[in-house]
Structure formats: C-alpha cells, structure tokens
C-alpha atoms as a PDB file:
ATOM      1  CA  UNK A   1      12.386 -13.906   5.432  1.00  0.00           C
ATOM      2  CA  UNK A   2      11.106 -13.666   1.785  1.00  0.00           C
ATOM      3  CA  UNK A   3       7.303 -13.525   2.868  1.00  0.00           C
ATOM      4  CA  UNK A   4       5.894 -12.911  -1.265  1.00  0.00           C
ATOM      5  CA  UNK A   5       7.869 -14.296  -4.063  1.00  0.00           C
ATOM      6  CA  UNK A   6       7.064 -14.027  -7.512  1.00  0.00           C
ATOM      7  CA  UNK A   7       9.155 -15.621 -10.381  1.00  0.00           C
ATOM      8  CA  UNK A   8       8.484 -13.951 -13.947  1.00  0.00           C
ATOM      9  CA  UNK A   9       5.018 -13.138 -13.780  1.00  0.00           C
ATOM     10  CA  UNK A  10       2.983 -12.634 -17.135  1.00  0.00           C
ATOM     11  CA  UNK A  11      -0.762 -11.596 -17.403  1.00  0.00           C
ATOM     12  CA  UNK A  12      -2.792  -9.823 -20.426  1.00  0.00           C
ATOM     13  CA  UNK A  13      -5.686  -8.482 -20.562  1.00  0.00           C
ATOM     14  CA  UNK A  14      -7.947  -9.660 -24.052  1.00  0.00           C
ATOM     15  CA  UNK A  15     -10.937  -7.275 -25.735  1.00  0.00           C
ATOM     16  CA  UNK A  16     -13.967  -8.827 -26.769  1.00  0.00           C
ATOM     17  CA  UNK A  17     -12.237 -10.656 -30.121  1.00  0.00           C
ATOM     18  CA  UNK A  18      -9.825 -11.950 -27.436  1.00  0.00           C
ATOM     19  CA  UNK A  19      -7.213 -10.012 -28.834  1.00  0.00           C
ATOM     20  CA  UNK A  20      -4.175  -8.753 -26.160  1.00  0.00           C
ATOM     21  CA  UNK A  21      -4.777  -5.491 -25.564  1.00  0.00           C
ATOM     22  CA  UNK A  22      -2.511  -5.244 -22.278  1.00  0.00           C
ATOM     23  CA  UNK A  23       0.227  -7.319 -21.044  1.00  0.00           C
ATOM     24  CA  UNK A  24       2.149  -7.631 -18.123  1.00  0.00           C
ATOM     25  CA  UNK A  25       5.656  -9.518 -17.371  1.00  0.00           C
ATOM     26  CA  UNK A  26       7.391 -11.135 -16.998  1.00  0.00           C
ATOM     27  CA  UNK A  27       7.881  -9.489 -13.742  1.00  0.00           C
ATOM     28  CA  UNK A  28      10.244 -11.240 -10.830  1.00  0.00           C
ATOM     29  CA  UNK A  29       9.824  -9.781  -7.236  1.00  0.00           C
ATOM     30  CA  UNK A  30       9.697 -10.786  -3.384  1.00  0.00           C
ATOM     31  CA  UNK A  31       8.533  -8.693  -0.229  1.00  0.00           C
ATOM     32  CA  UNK A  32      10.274  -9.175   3.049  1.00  0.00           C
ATOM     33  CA  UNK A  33       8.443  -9.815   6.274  1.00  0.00           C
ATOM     34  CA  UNK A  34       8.567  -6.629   7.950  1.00  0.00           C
ATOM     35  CA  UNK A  35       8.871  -4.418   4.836  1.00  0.00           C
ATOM     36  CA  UNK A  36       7.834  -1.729   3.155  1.00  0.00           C
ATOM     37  CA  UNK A  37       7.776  -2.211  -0.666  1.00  0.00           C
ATOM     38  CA  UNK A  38       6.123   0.667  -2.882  1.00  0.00           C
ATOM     39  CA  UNK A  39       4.622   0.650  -6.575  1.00  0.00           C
ATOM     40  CA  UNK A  40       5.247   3.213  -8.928  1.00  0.00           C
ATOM     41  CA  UNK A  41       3.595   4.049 -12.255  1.00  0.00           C
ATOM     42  CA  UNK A  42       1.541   5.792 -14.454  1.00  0.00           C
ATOM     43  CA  UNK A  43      -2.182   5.340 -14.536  1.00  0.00           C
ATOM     44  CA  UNK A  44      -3.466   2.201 -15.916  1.00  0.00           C
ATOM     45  CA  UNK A  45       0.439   0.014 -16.173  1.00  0.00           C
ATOM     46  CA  UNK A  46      -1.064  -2.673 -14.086  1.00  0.00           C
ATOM     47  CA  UNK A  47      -0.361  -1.584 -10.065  1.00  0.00           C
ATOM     48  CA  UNK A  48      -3.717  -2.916  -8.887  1.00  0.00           C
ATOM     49  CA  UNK A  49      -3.529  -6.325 -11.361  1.00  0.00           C
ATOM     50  CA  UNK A  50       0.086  -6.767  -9.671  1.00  0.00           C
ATOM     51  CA  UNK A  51      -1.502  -6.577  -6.224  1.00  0.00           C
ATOM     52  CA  UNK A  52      -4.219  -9.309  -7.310  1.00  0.00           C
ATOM     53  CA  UNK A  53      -1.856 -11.525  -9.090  1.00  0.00           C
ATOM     54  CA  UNK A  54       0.344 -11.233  -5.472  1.00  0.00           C
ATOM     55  CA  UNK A  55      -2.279 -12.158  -3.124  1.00  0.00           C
ATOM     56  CA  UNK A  56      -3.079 -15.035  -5.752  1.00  0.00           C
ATOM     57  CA  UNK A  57      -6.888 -13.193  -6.022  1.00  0.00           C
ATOM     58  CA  UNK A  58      -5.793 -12.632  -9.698  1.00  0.00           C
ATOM     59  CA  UNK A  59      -4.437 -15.726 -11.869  1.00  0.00           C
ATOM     60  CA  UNK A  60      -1.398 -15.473 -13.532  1.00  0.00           C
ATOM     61  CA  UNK A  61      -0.925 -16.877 -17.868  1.00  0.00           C
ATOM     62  CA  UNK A  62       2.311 -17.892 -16.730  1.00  0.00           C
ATOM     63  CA  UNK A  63       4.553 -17.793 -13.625  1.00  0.00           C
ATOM     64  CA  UNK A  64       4.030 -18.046 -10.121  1.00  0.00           C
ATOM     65  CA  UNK A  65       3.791 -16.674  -6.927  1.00  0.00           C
ATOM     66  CA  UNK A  66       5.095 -18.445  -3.500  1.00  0.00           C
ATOM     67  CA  UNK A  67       3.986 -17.368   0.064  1.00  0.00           C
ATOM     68  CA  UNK A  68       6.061 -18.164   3.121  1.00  0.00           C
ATOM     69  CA  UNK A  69       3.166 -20.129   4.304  1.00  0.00           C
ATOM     70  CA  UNK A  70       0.119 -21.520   2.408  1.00  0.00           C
ATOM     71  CA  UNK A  71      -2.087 -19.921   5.007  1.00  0.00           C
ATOM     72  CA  UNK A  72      -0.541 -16.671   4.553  1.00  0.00           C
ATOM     73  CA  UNK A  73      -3.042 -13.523   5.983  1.00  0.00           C
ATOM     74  CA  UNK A  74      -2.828 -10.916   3.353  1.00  0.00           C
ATOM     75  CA  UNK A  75      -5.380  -7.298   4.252  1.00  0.00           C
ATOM     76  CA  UNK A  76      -6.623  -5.181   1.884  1.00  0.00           C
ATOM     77  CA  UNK A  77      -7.472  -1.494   1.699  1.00  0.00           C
ATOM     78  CA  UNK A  78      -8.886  -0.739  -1.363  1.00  0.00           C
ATOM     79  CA  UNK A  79      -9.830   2.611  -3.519  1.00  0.00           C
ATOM     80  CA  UNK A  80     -13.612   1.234  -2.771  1.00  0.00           C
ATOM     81  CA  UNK A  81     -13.122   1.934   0.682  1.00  0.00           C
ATOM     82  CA  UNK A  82     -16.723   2.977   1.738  1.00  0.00           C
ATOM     83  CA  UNK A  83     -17.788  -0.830   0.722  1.00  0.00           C
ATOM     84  CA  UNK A  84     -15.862  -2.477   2.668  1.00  0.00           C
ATOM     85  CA  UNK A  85     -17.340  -0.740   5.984  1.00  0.00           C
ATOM     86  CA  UNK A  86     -19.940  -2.328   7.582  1.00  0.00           C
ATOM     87  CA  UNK A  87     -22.737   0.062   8.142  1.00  0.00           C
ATOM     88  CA  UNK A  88     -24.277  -1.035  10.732  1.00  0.00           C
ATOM     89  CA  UNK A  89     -21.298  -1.192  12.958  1.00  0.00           C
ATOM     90  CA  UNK A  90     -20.047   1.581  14.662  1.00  0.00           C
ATOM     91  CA  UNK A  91     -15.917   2.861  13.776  1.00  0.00           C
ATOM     92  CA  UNK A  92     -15.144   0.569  16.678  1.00  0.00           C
ATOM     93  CA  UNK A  93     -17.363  -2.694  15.526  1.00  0.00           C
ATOM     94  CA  UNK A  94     -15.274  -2.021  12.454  1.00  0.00           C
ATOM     95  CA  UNK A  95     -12.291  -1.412  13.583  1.00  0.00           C
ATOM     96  CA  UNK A  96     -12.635  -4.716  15.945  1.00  0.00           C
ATOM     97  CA  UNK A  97     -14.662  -6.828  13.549  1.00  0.00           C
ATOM     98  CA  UNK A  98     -12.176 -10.178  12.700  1.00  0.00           C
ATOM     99  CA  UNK A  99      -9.582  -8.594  14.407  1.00  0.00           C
ATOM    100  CA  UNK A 100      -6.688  -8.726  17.451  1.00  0.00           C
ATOM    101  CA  UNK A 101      -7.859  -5.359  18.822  1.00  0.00           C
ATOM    102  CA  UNK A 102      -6.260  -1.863  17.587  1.00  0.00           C
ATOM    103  CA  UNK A 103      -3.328  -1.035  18.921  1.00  0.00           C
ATOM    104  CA  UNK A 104      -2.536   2.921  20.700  1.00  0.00           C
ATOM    105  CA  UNK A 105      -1.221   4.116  17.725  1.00  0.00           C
ATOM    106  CA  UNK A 106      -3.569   2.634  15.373  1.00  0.00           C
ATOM    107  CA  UNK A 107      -6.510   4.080  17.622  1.00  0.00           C
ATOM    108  CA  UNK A 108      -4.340   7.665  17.971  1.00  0.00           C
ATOM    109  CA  UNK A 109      -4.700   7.678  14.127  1.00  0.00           C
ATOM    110  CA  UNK A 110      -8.089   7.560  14.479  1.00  0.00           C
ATOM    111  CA  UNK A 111      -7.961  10.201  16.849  1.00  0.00           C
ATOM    112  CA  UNK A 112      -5.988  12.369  15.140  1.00  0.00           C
ATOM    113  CA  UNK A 113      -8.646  12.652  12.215  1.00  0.00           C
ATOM    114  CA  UNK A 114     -11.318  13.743  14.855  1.00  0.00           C
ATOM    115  CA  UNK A 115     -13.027  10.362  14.096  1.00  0.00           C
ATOM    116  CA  UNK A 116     -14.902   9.167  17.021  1.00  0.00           C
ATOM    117  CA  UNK A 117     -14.999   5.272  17.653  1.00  0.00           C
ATOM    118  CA  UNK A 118     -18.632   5.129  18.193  1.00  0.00           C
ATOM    119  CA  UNK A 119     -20.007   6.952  14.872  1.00  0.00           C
ATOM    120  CA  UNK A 120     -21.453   5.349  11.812  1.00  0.00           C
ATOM    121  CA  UNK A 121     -19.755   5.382   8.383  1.00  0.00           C
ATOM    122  CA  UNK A 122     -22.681   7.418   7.355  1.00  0.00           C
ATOM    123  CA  UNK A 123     -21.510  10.191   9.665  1.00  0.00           C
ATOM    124  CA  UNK A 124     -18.253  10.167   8.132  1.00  0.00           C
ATOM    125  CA  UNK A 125     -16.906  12.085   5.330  1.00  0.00           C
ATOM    126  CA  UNK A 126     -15.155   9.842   2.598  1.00  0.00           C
ATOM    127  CA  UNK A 127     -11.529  10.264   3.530  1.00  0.00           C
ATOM    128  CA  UNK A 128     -12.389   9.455   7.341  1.00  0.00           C
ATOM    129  CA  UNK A 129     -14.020   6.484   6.282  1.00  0.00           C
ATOM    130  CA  UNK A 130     -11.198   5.565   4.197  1.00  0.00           C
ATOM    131  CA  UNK A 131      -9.111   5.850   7.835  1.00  0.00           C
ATOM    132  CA  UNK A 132     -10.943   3.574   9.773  1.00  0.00           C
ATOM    133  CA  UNK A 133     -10.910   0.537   6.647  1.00  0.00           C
ATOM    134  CA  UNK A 134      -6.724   1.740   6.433  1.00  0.00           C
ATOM    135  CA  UNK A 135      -6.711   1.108  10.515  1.00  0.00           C
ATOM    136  CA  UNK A 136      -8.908  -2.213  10.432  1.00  0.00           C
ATOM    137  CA  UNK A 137      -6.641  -3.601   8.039  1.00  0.00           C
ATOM    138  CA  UNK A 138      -3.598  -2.660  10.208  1.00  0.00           C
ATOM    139  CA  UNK A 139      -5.473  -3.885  13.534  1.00  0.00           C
ATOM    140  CA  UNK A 140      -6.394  -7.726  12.027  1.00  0.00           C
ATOM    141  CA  UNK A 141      -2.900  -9.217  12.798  1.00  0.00           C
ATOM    142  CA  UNK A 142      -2.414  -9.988   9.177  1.00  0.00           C
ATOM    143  CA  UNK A 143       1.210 -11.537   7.990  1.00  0.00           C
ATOM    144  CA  UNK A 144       0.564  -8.745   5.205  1.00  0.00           C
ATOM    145  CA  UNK A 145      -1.487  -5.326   4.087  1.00  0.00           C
ATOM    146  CA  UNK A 146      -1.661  -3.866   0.566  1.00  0.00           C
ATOM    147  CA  UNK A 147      -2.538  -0.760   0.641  1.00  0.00           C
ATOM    148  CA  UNK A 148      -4.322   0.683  -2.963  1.00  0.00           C
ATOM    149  CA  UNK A 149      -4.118   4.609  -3.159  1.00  0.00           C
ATOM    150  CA  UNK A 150      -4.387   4.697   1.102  1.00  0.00           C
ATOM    151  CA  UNK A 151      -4.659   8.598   0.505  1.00  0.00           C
ATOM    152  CA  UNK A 152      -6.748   8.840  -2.604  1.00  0.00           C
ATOM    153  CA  UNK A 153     -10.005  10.762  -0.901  1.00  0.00           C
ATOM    154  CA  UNK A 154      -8.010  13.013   1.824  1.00  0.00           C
ATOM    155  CA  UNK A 155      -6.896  16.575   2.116  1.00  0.00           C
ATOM    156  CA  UNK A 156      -3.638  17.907   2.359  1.00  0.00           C
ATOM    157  CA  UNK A 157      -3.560  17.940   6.227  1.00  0.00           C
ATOM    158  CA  UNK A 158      -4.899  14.264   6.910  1.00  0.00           C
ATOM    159  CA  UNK A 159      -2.959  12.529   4.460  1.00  0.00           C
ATOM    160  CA  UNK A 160      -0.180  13.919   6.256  1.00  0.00           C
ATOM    161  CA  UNK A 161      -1.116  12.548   9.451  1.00  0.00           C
ATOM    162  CA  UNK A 162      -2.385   9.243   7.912  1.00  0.00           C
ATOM    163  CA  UNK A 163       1.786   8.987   6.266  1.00  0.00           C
ATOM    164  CA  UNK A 164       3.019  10.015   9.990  1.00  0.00           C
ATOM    165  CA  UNK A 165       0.640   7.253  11.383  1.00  0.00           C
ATOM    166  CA  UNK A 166       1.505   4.512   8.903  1.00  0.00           C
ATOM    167  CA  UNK A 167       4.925   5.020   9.730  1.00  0.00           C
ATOM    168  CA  UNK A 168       4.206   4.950  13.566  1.00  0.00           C
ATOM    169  CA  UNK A 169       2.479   1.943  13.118  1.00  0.00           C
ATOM    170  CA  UNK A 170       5.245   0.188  11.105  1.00  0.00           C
ATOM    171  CA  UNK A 171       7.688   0.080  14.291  1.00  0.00           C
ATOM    172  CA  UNK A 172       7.341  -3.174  15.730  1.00  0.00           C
ATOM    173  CA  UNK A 173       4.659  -5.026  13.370  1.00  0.00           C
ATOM    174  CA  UNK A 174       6.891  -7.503  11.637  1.00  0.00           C
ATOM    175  CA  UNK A 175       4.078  -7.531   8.810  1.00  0.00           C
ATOM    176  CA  UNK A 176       4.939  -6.575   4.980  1.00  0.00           C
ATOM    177  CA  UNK A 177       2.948  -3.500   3.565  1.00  0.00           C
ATOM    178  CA  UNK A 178       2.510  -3.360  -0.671  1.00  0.00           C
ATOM    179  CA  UNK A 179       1.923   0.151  -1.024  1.00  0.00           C
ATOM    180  CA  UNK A 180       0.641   2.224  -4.017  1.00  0.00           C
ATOM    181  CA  UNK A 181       0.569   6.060  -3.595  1.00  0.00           C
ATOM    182  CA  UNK A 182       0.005   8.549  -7.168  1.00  0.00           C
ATOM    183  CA  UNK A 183       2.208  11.420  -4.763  1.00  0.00           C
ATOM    184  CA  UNK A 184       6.001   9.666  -5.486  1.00  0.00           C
ATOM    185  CA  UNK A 185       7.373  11.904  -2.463  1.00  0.00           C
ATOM    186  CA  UNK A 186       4.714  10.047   0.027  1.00  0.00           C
ATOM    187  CA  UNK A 187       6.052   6.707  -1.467  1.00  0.00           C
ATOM    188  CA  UNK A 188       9.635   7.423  -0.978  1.00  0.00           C
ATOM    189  CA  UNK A 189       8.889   8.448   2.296  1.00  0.00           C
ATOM    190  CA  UNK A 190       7.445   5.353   3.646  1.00  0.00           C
ATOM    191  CA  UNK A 191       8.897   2.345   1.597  1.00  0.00           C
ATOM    192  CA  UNK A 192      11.893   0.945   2.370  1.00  0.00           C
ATOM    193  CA  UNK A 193      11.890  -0.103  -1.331  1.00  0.00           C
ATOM    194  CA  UNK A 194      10.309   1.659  -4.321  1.00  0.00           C
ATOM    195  CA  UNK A 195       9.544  -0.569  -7.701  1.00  0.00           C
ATOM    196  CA  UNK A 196       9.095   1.724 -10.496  1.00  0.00           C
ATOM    197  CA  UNK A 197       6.641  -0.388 -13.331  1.00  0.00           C
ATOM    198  CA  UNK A 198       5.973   0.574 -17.186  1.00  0.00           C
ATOM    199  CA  UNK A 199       6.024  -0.332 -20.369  1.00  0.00           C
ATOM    200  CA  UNK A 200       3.691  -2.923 -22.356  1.00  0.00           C
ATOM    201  CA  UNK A 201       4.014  -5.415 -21.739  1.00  0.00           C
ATOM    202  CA  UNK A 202       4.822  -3.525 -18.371  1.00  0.00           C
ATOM    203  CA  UNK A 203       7.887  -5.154 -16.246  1.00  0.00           C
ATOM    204  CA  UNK A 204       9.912  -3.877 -13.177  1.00  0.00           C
ATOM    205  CA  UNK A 205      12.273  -0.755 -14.940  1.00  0.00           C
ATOM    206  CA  UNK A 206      13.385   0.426 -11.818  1.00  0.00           C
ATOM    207  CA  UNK A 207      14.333   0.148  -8.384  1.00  0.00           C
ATOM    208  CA  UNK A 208      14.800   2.377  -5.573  1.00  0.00           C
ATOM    209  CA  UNK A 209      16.096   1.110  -2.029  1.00  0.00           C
ATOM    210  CA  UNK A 210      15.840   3.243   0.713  1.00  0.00           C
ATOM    211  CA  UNK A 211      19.298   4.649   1.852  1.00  0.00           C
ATOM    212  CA  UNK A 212      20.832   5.209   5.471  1.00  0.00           C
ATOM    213  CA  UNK A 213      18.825   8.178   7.472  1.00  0.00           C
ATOM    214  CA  UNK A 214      20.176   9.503  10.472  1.00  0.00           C
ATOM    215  CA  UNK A 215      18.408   9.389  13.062  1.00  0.00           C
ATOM    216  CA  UNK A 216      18.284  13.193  13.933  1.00  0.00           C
ATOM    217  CA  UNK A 217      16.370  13.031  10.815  1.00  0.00           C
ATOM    218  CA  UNK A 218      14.427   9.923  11.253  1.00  0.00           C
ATOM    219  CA  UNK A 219      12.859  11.382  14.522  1.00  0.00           C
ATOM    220  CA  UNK A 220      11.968  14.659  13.134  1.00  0.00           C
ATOM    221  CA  UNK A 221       9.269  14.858  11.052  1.00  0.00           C
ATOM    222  CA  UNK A 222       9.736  18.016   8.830  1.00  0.00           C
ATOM    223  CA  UNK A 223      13.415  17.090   8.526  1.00  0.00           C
ATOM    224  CA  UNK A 224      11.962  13.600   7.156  1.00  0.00           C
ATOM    225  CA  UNK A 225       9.480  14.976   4.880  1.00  0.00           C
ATOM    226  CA  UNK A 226      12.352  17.720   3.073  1.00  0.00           C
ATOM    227  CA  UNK A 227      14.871  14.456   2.685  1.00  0.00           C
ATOM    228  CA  UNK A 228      12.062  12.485   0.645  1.00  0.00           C
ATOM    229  CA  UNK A 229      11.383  14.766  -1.130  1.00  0.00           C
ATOM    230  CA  UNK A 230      15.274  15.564  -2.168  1.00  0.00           C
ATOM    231  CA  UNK A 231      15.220  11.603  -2.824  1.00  0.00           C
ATOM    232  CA  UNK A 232      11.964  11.545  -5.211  1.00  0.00           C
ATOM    233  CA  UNK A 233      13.206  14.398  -7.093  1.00  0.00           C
ATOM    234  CA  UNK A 234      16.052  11.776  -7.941  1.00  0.00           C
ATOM    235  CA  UNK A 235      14.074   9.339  -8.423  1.00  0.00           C
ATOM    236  CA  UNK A 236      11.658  11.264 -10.764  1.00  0.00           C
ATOM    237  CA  UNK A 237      14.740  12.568 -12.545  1.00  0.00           C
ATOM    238  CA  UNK A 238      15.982   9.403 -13.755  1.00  0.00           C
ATOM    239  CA  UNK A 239      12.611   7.340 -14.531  1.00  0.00           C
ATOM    240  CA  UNK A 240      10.219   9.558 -15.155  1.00  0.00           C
ATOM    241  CA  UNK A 241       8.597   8.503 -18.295  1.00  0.00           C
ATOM    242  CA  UNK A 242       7.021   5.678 -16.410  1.00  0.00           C
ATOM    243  CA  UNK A 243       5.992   7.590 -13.492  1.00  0.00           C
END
C-alpha cells in the first residue's frame, strides 16, 4: 500500500531580494507501508527540505503530497536530537512518553549501547542520547519514521550496532522508514530502495532497488555488511557526482 505519494514536487528557496537561489523538483515519489526508502546526496541538495515537504511540515510552490490516511502518524528523529529529549524524564519516561511501550529489541538496542533506562539525558554522551530519541521514535506506533542522519554523533562501534538494531527492529513493524545516512554503504544496507537526489533545481537522478539476498547472507551479519558494500561501490560508480 502506497503509504506517501508525492506527484512532481517543486520548492525554492528565495534570498533576501526574493531572488531563487535553490530549487527543488519537480520530484515524483511514493513510500510503501512497510518499507525502507533511503536519500542520497551531497550536502545541502535538499534531503532534509524533501523530508519536510513529505510529512507536509514544509509547503510545497507546486505539487502535492497524498497520505494513505489524513491522520497519518509520521516520527521524527532529527540531527537536533538532544532537544527533543525531555530532561527531566529519565531514558525510560522518554522512551515511554506518547508511546505503545518499547518493544525487546528496541529496549536491547538500548542495551547494547550500555544506556541504562533510568539515567538522565544529562548523563548521556551525545550519540547515546541520539539512541534513545532513534528508539522513542521507533517505540510510538507511528504509521511512519524519518530518520535525519540517525548516526551523525556515534562512533564506529555503535553506529554499527544502531544499523544491526534498525534492521532488527524492521522485522515485523509494517511502518515505512525515510532514511538519510552521509555513509552510502549504511544506506544500501538498510533500504530496500535507495533515491539518489542532485542537481538544481535538484530532482530524483537515480534509483537503486534492493536486489534478492540469500538468506545465508541475510542472517549473517559480516556476510551482510561485505555484500553492501560490493553494492554501494556500484552504486557510487555510476552516480557519483551527486553523491
């Protein structure tokens, strides 16, 4: 079921004379329920204005965008991360605040970073913060997450485990996830679908879809990892002055 549609999509940006000085569109997409849909692109082509213009936050010039349902749930987990924590709420306040209650994997993703469910953002570092907003947006029961640079504050080890958890917690949700990740291997790796954006104005110039995995490699992580890699090399090879 087409959960996000948008039909050709224009937006610009104007400078203080009101003169155009960015432009975007037309751009034509949908997202799936259930689906994992990446954004690719260089710095500044218009990822984040796409994910505004999507959850209708962000009005488009011309265009529009359709949602299954008029009362669609849409979470967000910005690259502001810290301000969107409560901080007078412990990790689990947080975690539970709005929501259905986290699931085992969501709360094994928590464990995993060493976070413990009764601190206070204050006595977390930045990237563990940034896993407990990624796992309260994930634990709300939302028809949809968009996820803005998920791994943008973590090391090399946790955003690792945060990519092995997001993919845990994909199984079974039924919920669409927009996804934009700066590493184009970590992309690859968890969309099912990769748009590659660029230009100005900046439309769709590529995209990707995710092709058969066995399962032997499916279920084994390392295995997983090498074959995404293998496929963003592609990827990178054919498109990459816009990524």
């Amino acid at each position: 079921m087409k959960l996000i549609e948008a039909a050709r999509l224009e937006f610009e940006y104007r400078d203080r004379r009101g003169r155009p000085v960015y432009r975007l569109g037309p751009i034509s997409l949908h997202i799936e329920s259930g689906e994992f849909v990446g954004i690719a692109g260089k710095n500044g082509v218009g990822k984040s204005s796409l994910f505004l213009l999507l959850s209708r936050l962000l009005w488009p010039k011309r265009g529009e965008v359709s949602w299954a349902t008029e009362n669609l749930r849409i979470g967000f987990a910005f690259q502001s991360f810290a301000r969107s924590l409560l901080p007078w709420k412990t990790v689990r306040d947080n975690v539970g605040f709005g929501a259905r209650g986290a699931r085992s994997d969501e709360l094994d993703l928590l464990a995993g970073a060493e976070i413990s469910q009764d601190s206070y953002p204050y006595q977390l570092s930045g990237g563990q913060q940034q896993i407990v907003s990624i796992v309260r947006a994930f634990s709300m029961g939302l028809d949809a997450v968009f996820l803005d640079e998920p791994f943008s504050s973590l090391d090399y080890d946790n955003t690792l485990k945060l990519a092995r958890g997001l993919k845990e917690m994909k199984k079974g949700l039924g919920r669409a996830v927009l996804l934009v990740v700066h590493t184009l291997e970590l992309q690859v790796l968890l969309s099912d679908r990769l748009l590659v954006i660029g230009g100005n104005p900046c439309r769709i110039q590529a995209e990707w879809v995710r092709p058969p995995v066995p399962s032997e490699i499916e279920e084994d992580w390392e295995a997983l990892q090498a074959f995404a890699s293998a496929q963003a090399a592609d990827v990178r090879a054919q498109y990459d002055e816009f990524i």
